[in-house]
Protein backbone atom coordinates (compact mmCIF):
# COMPACT_ATOMS: atom_id res chain seq x y z
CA UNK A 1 16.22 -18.79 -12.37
CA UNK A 2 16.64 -15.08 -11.46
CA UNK A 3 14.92 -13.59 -7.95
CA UNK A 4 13.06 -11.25 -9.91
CA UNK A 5 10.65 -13.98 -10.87
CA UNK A 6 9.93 -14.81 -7.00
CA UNK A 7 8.74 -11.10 -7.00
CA UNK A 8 4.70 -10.62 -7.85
CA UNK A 9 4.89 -7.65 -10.31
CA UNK A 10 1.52 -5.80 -11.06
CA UNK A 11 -0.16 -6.89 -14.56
CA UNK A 12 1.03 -5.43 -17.92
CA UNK A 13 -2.08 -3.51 -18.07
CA UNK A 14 -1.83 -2.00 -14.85
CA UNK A 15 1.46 -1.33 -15.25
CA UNK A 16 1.23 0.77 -19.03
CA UNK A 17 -1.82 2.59 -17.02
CA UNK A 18 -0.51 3.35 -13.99
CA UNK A 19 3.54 3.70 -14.60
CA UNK A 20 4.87 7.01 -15.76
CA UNK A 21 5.94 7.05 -19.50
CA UNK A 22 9.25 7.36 -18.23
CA UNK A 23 9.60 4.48 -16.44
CA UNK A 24 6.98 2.39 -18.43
CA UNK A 25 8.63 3.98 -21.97
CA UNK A 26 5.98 2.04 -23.90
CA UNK A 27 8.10 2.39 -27.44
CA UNK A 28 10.88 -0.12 -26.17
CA UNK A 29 8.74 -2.04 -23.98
CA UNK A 30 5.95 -3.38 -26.02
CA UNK A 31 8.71 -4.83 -28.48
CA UNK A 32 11.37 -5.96 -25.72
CA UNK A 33 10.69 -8.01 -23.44
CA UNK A 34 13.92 -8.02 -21.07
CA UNK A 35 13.49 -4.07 -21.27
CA UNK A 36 9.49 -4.84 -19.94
CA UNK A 37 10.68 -6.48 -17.40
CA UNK A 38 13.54 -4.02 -16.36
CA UNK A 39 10.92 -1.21 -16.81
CA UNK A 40 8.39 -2.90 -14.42
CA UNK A 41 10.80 -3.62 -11.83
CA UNK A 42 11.81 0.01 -11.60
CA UNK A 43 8.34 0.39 -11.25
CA UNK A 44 8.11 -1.59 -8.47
CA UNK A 45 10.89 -0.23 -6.86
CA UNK A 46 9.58 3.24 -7.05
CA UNK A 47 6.45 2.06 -5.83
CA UNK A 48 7.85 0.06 -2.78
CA UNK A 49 9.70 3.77 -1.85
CA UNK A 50 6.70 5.76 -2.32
CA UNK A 51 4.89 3.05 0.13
CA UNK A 52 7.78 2.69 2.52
CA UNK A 53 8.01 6.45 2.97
CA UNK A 54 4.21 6.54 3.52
CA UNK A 55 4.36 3.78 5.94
CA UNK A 56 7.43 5.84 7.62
CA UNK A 57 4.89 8.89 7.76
CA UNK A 58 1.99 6.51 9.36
CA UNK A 59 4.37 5.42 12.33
CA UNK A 60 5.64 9.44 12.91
CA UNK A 61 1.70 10.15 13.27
CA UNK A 62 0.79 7.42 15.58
CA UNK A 63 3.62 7.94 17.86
CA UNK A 64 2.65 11.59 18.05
CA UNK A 65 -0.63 10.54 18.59
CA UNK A 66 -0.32 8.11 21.47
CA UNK A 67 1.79 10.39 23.37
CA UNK A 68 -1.19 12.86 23.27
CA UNK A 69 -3.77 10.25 24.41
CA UNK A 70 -1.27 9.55 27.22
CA UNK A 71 -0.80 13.22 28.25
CA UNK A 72 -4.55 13.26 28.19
CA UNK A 73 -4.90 10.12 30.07
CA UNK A 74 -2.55 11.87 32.86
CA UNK A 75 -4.75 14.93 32.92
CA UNK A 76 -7.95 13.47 33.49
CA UNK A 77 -6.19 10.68 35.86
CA UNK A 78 -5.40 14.34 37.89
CA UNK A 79 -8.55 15.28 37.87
CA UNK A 80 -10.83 12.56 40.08
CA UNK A 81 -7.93 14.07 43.39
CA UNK A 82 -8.74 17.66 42.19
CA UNK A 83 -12.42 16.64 42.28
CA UNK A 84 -12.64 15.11 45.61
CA UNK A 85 -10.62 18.20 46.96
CA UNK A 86 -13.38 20.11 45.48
CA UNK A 87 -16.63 18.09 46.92
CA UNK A 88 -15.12 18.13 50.40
């Protein structure tokens, strides 16, 4: 047995529709079926990147986003003193 086969591929039909004809080269493929199953793992591969760089993307924007909620959270933590001052 290989480890490719513990890997969940997409379906053949997804794959000719979504894969570039590049990757999916549909001339070879349809007739080959070791070159199929190369051609779908490189698929997969470039998929996993696209989806690893996204996920890299996702992280950057949440950490940039929590440290504005906490610089907010400081401001209006500075406020209820500035208030009180400002009733007295």
């Amino acid at each position: 047995r290989s480890k490719h086969e513990e890997i969940e591929l997409v379906s053949l039909e997804e794959f000719y529709q979504e894969a570039p004809p590049e990757i999916s080269r549909p001339a070879i493929t349809l007739s080959e079926p070791h070159q199929q199953t190369l051609a779908r793992l490189d698929w997969e591969l470039e998929q996993r990147k696209r989806l690893a760089e996204k996920y890299k993307e996702c992280l950057t924007s949440k950490e940039k986003i929590l440290k504005e909620i906490e610089v907010k959270k400081e401001y209006l933590s500075s406020l209820q003193p500035r208030l009180n001052s400002i009733m007295q």
